[in-house]
PDB file of N, CA and C in Angstrom:
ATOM      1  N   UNK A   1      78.936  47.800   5.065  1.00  0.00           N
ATOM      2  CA  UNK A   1      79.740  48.830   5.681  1.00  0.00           C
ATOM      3  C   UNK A   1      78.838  49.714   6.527  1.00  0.00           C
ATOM      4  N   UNK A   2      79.276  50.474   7.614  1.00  0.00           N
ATOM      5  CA  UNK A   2      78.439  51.028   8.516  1.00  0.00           C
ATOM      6  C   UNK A   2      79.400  52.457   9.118  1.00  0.00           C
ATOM      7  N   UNK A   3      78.706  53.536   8.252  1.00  0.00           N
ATOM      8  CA  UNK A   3      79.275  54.883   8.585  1.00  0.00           C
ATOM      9  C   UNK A   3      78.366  55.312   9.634  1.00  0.00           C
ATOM     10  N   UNK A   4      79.286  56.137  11.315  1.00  0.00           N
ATOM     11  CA  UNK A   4      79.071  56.652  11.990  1.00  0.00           C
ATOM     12  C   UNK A   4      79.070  58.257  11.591  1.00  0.00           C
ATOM     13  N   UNK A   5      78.686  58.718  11.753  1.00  0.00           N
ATOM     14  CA  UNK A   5      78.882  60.488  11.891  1.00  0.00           C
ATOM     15  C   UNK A   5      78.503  60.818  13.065  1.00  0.00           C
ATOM     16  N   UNK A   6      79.583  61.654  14.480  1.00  0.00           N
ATOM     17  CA  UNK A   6      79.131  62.134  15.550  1.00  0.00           C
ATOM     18  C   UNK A   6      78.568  63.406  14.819  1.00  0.00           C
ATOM     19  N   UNK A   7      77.091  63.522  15.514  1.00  0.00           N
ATOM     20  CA  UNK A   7      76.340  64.778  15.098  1.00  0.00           C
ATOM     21  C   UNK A   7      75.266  65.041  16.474  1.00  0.00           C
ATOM     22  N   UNK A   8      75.456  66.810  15.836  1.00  0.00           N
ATOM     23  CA  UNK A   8      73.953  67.586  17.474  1.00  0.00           C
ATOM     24  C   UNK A   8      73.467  68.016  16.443  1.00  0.00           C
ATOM     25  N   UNK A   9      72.280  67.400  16.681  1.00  0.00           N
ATOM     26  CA  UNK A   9      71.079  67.510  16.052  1.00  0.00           C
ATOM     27  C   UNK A   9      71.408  67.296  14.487  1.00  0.00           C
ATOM     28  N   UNK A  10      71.008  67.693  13.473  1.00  0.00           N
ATOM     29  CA  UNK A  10      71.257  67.306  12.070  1.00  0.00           C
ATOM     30  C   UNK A  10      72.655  67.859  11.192  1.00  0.00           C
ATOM     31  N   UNK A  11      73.494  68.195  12.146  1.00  0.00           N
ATOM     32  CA  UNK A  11      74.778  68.479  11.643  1.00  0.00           C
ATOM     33  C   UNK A  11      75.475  67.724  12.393  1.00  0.00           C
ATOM     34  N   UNK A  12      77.152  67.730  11.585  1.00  0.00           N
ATOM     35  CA  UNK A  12      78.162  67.376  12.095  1.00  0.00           C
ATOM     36  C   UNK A  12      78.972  67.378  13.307  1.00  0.00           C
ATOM     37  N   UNK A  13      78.675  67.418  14.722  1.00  0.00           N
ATOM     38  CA  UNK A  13      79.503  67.394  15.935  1.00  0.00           C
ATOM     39  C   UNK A  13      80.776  68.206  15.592  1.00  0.00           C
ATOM     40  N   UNK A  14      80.995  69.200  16.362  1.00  0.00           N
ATOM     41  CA  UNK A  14      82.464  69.655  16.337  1.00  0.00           C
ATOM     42  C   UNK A  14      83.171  68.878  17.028  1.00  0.00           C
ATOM     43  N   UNK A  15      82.853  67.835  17.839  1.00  0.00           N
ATOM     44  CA  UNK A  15      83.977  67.632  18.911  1.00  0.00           C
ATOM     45  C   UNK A  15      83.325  65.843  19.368  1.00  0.00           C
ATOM     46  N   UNK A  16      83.660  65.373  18.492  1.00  0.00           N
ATOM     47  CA  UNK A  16      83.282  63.694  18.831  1.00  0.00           C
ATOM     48  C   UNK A  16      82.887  63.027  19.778  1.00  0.00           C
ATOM     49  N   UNK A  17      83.592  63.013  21.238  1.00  0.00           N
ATOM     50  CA  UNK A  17      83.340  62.483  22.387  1.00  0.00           C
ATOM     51  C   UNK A  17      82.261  63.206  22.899  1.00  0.00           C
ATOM     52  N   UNK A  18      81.768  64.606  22.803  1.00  0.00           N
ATOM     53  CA  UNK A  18      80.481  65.154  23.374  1.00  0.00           C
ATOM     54  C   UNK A  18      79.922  65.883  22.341  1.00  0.00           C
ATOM     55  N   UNK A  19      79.764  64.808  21.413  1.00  0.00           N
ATOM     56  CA  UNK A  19      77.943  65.011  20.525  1.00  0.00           C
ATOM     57  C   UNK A  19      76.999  64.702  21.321  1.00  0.00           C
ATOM     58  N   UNK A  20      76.353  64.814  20.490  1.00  0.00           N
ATOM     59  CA  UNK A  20      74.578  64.441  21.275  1.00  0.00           C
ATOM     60  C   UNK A  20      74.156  62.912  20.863  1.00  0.00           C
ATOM     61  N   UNK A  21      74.612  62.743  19.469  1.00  0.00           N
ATOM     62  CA  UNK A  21      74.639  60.960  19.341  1.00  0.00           C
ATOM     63  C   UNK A  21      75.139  60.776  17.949  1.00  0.00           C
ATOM     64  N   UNK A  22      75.681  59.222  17.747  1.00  0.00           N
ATOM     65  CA  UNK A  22      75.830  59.321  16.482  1.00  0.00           C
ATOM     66  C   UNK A  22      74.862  58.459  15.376  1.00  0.00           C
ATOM     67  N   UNK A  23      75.121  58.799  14.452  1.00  0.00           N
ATOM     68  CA  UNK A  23      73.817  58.659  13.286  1.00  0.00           C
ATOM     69  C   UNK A  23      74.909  57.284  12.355  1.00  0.00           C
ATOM     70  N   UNK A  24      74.049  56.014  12.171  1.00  0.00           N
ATOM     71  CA  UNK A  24      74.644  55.218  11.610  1.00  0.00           C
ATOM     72  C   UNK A  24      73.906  55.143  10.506  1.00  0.00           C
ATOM     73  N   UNK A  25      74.690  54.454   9.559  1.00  0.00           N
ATOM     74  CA  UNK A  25      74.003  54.688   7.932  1.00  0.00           C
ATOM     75  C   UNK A  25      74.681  53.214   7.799  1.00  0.00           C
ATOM     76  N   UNK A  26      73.824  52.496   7.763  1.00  0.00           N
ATOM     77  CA  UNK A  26      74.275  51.315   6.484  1.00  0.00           C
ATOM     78  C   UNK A  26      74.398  51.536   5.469  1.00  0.00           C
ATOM     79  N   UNK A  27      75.640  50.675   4.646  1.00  0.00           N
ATOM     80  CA  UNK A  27      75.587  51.199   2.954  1.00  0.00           C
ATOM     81  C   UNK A  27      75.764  50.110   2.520  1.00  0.00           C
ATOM     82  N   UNK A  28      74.982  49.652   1.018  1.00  0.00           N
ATOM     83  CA  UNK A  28      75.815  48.500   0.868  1.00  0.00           C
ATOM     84  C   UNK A  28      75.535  49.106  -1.054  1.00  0.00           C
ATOM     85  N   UNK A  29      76.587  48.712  -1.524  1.00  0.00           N
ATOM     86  CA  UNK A  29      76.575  49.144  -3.252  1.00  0.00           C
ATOM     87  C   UNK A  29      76.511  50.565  -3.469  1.00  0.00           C
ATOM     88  N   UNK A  30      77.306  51.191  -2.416  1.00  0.00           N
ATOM     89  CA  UNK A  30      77.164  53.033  -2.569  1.00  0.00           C
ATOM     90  C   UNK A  30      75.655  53.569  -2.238  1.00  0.00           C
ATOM     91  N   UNK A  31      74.616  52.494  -1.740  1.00  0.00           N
ATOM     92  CA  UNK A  31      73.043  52.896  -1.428  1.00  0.00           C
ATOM     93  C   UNK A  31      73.192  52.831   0.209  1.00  0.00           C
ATOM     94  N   UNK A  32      72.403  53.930   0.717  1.00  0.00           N
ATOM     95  CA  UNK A  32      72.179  53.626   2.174  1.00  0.00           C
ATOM     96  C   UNK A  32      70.865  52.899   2.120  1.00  0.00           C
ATOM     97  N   UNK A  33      71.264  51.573   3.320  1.00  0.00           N
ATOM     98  CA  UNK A  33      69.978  50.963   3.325  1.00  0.00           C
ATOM     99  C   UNK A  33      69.584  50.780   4.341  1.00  0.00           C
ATOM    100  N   UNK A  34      69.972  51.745   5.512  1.00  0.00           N
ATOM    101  CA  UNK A  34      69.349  51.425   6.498  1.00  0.00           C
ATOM    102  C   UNK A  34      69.979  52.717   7.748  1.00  0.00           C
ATOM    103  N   UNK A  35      69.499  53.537   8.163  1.00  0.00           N
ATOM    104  CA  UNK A  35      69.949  54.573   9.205  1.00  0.00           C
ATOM    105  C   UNK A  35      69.422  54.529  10.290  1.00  0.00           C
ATOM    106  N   UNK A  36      70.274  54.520  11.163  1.00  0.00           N
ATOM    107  CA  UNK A  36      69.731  54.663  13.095  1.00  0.00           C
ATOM    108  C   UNK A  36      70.849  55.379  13.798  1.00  0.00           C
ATOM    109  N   UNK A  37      69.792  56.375  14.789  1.00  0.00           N
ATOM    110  CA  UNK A  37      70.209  57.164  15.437  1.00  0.00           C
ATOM    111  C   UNK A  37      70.961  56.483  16.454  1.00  0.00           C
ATOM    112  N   UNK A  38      72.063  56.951  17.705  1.00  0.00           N
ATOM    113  CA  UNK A  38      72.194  55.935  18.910  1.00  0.00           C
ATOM    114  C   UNK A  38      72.835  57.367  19.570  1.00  0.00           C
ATOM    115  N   UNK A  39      72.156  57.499  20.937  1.00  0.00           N
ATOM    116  CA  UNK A  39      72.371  58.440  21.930  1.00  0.00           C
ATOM    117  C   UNK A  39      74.082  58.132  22.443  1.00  0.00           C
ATOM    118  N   UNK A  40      74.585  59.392  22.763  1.00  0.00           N
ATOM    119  CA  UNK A  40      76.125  59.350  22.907  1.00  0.00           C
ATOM    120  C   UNK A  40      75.949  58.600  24.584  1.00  0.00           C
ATOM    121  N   UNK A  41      76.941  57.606  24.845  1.00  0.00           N
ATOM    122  CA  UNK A  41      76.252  57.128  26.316  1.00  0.00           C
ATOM    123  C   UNK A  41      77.255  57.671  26.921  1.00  0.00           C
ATOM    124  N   UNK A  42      77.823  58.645  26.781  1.00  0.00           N
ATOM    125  CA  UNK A  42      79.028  59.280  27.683  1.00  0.00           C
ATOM    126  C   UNK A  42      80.514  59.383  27.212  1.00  0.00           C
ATOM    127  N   UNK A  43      81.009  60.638  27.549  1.00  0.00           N
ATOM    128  CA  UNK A  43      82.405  60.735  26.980  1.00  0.00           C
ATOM    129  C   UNK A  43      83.328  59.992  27.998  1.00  0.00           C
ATOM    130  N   UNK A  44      84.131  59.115  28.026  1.00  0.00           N
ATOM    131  CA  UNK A  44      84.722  58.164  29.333  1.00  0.00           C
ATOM    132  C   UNK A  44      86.154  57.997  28.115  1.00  0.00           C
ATOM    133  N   UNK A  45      87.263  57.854  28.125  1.00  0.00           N
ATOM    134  CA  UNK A  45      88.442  57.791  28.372  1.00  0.00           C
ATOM    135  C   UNK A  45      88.373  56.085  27.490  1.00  0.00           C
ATOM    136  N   UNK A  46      88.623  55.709  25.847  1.00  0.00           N
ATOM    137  CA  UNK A  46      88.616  55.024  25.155  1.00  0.00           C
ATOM    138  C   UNK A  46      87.234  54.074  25.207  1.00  0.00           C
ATOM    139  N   UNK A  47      85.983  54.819  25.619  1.00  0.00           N
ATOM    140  CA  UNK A  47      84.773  53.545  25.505  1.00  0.00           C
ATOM    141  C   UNK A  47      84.287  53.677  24.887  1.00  0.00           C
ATOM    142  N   UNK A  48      84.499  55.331  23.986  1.00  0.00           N
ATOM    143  CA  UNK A  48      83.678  55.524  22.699  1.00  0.00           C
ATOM    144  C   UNK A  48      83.965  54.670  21.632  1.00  0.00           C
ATOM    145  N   UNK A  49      85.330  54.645  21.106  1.00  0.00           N
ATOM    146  CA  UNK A  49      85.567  53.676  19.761  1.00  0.00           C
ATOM    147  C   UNK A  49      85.520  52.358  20.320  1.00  0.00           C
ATOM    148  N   UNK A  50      85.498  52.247  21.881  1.00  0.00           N
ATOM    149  CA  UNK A  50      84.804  50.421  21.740  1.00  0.00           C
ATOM    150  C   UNK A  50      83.725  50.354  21.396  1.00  0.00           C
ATOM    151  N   UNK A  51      82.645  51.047  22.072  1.00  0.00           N
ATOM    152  CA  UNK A  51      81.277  51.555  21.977  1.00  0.00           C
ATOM    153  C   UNK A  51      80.827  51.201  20.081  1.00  0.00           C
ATOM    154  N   UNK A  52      81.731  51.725  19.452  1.00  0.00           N
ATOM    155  CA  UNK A  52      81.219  51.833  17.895  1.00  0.00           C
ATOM    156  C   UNK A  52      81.552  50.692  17.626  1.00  0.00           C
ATOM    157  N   UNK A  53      82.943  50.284  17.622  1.00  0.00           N
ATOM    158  CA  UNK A  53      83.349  49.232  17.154  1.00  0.00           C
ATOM    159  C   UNK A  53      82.350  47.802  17.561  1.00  0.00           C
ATOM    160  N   UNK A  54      81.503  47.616  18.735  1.00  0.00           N
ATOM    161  CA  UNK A  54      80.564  46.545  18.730  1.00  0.00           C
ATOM    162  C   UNK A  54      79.237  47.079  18.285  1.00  0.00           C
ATOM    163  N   UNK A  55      79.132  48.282  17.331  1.00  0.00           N
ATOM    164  CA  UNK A  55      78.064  48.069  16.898  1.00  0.00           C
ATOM    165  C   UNK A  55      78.705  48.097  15.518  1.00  0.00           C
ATOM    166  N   UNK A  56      79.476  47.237  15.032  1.00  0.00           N
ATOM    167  CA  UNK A  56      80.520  46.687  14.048  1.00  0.00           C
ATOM    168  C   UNK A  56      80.943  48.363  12.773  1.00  0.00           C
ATOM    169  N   UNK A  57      80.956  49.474  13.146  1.00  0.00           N
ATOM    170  CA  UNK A  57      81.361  50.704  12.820  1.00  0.00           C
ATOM    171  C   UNK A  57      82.956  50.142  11.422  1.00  0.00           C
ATOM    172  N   UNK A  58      82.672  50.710  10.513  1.00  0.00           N
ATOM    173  CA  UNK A  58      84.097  50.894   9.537  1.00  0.00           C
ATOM    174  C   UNK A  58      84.607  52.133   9.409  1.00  0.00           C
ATOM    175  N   UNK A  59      83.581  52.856   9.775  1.00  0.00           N
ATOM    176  CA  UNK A  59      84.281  54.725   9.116  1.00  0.00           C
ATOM    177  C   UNK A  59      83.679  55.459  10.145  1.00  0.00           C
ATOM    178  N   UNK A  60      84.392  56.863  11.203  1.00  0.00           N
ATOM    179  CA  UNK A  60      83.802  57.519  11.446  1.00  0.00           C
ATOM    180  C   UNK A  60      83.850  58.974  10.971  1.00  0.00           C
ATOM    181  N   UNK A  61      82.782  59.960  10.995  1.00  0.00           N
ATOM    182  CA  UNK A  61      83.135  61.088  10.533  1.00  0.00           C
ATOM    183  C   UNK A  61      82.792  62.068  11.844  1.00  0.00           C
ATOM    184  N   UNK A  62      83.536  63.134  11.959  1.00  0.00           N
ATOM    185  CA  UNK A  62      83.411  64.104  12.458  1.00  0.00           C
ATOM    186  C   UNK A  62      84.207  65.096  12.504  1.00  0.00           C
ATOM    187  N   UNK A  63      84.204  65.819  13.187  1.00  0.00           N
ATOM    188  CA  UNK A  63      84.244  67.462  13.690  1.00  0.00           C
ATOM    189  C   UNK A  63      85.513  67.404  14.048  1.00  0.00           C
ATOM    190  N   UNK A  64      86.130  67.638  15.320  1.00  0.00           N
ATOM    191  CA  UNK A  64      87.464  67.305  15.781  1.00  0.00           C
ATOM    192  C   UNK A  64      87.221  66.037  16.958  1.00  0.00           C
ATOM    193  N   UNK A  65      88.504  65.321  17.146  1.00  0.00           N
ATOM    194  CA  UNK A  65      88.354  64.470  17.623  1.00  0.00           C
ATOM    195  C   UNK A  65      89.806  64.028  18.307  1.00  0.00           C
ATOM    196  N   UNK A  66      90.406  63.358  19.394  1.00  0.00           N
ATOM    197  CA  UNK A  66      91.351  64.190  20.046  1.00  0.00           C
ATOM    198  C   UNK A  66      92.518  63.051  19.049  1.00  0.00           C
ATOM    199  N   UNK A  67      93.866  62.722  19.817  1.00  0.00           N
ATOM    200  CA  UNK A  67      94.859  61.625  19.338  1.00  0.00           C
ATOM    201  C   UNK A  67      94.421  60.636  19.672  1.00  0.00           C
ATOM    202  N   UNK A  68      94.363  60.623  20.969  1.00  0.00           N
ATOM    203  CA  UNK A  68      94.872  58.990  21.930  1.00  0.00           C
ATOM    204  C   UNK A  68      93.216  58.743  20.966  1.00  0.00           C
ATOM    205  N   UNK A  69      91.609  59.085  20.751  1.00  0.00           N
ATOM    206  CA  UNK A  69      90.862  58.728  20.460  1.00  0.00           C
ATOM    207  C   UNK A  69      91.116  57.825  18.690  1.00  0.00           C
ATOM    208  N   UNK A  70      91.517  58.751  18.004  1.00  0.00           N
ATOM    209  CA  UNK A  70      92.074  58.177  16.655  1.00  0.00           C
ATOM    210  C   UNK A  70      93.646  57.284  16.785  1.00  0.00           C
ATOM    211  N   UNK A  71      94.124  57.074  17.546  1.00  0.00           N
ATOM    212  CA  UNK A  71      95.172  56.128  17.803  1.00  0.00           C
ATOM    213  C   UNK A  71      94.301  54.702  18.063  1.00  0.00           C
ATOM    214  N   UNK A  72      93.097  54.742  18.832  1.00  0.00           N
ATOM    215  CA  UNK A  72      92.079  53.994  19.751  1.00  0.00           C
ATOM    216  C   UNK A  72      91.281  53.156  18.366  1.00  0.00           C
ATOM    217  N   UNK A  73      90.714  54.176  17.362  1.00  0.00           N
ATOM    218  CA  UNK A  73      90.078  53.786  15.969  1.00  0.00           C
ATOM    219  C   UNK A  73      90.607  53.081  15.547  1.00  0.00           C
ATOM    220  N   UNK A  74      92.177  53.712  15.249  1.00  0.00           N
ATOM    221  CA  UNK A  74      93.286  53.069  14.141  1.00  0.00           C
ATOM    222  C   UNK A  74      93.494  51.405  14.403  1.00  0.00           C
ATOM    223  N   UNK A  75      93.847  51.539  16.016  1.00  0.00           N
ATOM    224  CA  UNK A  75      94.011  50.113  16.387  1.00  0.00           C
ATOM    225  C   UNK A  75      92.612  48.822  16.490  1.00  0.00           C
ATOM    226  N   UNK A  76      91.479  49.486  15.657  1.00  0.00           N
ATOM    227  CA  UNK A  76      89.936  48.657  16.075  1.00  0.00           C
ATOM    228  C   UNK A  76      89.890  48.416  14.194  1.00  0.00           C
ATOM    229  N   UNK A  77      90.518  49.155  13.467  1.00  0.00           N
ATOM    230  CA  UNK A  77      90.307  48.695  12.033  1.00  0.00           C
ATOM    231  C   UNK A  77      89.239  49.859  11.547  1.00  0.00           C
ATOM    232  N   UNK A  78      88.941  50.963  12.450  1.00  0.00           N
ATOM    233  CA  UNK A  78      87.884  52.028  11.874  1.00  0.00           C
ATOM    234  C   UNK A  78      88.352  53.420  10.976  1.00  0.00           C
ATOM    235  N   UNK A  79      88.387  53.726  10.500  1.00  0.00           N
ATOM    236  CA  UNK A  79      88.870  54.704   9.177  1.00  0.00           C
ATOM    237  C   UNK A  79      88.326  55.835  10.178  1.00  0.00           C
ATOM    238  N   UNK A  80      89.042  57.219  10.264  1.00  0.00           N
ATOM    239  CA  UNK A  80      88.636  58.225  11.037  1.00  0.00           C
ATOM    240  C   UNK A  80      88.609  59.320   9.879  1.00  0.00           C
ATOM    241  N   UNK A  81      87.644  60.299   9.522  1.00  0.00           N
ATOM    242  CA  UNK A  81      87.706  61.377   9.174  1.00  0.00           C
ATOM    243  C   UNK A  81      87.127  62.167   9.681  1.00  0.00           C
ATOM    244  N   UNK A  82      88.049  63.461   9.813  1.00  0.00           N
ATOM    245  CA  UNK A  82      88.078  64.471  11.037  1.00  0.00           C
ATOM    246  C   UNK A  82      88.072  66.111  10.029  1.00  0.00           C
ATOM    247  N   UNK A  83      87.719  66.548  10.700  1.00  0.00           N
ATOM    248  CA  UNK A  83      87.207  68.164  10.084  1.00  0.00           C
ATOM    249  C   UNK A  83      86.219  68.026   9.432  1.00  0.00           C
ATOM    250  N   UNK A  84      85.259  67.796   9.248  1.00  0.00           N
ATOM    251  CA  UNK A  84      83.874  67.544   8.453  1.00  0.00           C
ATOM    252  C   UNK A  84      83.050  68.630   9.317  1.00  0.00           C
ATOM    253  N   UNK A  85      82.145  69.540   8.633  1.00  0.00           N
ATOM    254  CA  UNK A  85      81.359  69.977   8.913  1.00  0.00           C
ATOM    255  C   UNK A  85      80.587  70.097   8.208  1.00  0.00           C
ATOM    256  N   UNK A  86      79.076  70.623   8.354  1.00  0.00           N
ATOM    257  CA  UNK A  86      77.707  70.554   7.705  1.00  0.00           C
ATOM    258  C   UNK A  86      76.265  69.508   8.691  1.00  0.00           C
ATOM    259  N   UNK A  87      75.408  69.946   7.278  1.00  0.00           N
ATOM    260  CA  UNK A  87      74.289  69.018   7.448  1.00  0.00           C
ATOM    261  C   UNK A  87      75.006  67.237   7.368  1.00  0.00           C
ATOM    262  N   UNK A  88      74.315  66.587   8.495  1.00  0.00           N
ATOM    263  CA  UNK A  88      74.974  65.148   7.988  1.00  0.00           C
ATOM    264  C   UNK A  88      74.012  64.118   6.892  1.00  0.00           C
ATOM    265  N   UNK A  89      73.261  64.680   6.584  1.00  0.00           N
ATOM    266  CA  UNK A  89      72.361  64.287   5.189  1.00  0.00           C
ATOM    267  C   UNK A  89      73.012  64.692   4.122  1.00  0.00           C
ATOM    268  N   UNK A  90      73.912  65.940   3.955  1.00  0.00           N
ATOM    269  CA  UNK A  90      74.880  66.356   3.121  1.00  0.00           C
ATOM    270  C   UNK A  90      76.283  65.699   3.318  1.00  0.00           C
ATOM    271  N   UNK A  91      76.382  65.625   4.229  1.00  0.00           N
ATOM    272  CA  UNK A  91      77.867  64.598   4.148  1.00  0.00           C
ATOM    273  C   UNK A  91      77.546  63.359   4.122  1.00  0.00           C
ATOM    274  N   UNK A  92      76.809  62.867   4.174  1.00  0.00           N
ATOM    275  CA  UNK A  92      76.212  61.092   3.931  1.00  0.00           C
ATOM    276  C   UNK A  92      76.682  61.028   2.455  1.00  0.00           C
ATOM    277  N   UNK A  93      76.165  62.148   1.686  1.00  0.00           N
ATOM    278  CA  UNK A  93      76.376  61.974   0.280  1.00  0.00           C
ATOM    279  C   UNK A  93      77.517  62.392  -0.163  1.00  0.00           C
ATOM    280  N   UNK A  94      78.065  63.189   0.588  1.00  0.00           N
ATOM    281  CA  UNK A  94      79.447  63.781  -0.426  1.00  0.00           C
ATOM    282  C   UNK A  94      80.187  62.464  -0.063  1.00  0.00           C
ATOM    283  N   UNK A  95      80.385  61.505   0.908  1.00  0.00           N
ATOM    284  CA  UNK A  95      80.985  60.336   1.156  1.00  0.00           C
ATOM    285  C   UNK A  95      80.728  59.570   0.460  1.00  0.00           C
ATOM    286  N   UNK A  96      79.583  58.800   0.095  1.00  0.00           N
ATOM    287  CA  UNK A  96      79.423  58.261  -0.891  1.00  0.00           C
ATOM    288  C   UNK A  96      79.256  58.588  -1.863  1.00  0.00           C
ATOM    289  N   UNK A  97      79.633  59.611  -2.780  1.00  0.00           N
ATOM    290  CA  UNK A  97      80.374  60.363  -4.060  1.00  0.00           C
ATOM    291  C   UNK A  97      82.217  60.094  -4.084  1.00  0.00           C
ATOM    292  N   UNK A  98      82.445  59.769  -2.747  1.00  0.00           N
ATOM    293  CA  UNK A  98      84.204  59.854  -2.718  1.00  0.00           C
ATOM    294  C   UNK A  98      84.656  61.504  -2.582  1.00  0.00           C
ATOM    295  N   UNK A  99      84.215  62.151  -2.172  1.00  0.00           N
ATOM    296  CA  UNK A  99      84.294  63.884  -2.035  1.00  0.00           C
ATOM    297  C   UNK A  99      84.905  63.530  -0.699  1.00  0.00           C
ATOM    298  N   UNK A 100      84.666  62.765   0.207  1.00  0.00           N
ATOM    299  CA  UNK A 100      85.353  62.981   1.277  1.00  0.00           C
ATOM    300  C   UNK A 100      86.255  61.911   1.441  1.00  0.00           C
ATOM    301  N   UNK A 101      87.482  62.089   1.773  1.00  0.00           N
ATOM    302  CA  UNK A 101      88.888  61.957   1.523  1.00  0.00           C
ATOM    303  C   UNK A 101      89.317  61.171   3.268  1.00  0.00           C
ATOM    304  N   UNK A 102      89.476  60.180   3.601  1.00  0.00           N
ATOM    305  CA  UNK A 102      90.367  59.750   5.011  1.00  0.00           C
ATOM    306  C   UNK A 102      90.978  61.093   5.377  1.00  0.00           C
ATOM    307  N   UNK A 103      91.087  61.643   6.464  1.00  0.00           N
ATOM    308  CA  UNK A 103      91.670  62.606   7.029  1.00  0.00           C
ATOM    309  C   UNK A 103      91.468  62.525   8.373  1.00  0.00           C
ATOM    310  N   UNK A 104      92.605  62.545   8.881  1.00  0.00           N
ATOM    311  CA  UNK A 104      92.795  62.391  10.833  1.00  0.00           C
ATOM    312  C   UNK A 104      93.561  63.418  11.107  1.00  0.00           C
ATOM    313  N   UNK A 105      93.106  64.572  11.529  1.00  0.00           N
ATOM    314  CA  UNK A 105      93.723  65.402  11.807  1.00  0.00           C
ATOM    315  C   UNK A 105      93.116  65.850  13.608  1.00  0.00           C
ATOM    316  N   UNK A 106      94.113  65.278  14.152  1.00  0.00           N
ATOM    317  CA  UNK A 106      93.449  65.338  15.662  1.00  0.00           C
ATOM    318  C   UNK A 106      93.059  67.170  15.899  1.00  0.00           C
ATOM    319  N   UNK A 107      92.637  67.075  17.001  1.00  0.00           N
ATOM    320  CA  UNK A 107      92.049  68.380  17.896  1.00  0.00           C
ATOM    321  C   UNK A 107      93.001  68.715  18.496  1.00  0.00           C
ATOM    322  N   UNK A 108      94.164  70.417  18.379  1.00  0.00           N
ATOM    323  CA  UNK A 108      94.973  70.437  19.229  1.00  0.00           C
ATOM    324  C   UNK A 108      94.523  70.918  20.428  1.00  0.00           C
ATOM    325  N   UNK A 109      93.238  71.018  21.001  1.00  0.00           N
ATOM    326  CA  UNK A 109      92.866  71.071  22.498  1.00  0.00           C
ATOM    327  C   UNK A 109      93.479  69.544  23.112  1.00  0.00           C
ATOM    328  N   UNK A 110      93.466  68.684  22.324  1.00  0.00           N
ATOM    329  CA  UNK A 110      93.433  67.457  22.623  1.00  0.00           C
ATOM    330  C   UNK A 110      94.712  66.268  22.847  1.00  0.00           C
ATOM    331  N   UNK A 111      96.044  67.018  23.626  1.00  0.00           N
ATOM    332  CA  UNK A 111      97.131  66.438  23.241  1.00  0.00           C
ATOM    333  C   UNK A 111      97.538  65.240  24.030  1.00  0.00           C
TER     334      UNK A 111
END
């Protein structure tokens, strides 16, 4: 499995499409076994969740994130959770504890 978190700098991204990059965590048996950074290559109009989805992405976490973007997830097979904030070394773990819960609650800047 391969959790994204959009994050600036070592926290959580408020706003998905313009983080600074997102931080992938391999997990396999509730252990991360493997993390890499990947620079955001631009906010463009559905290329982000293609963008994740070929670097084979199951879950993303972040900040807010708009509809049409989590409509875009839903239809790629990627689990979206939205309102997360913090350190993302702290939410790496409350996720793999089960503390964090599926939640898509779009951005109403974002209709």
């Amino acid at each position: 499995m391969i959790i994204a978190i959009a994050a600036d700098g070592n926290e959580v991204s408020m706003h998905f499409g313009r983080c600074e990059k997102y931080v992938l965590y391999e997990i396999k048996n509730k252990e991360i076994i493997n993390k890499k950074e990947i620079l955001n290559p631009g906010h463009k109009p559905f290329f982000l969740p293609k963008f994740l989805a070929n670097k084979n992405v199951n879950v993303l976490i972040t900040g807010e994130i708009g509809p049409r973007a989590i409509d875009m997830f839903n239809s790629l097979n990627i689990k979206v959770i939205s309102g997360v904030n913090g350190k993302i070394e702290n939410v790496i773990k409350r996720y793999l504890r089960g503390e964090l819960a599926e939640r898509i609650e779009p951005c109403n800047k974002h209709k």
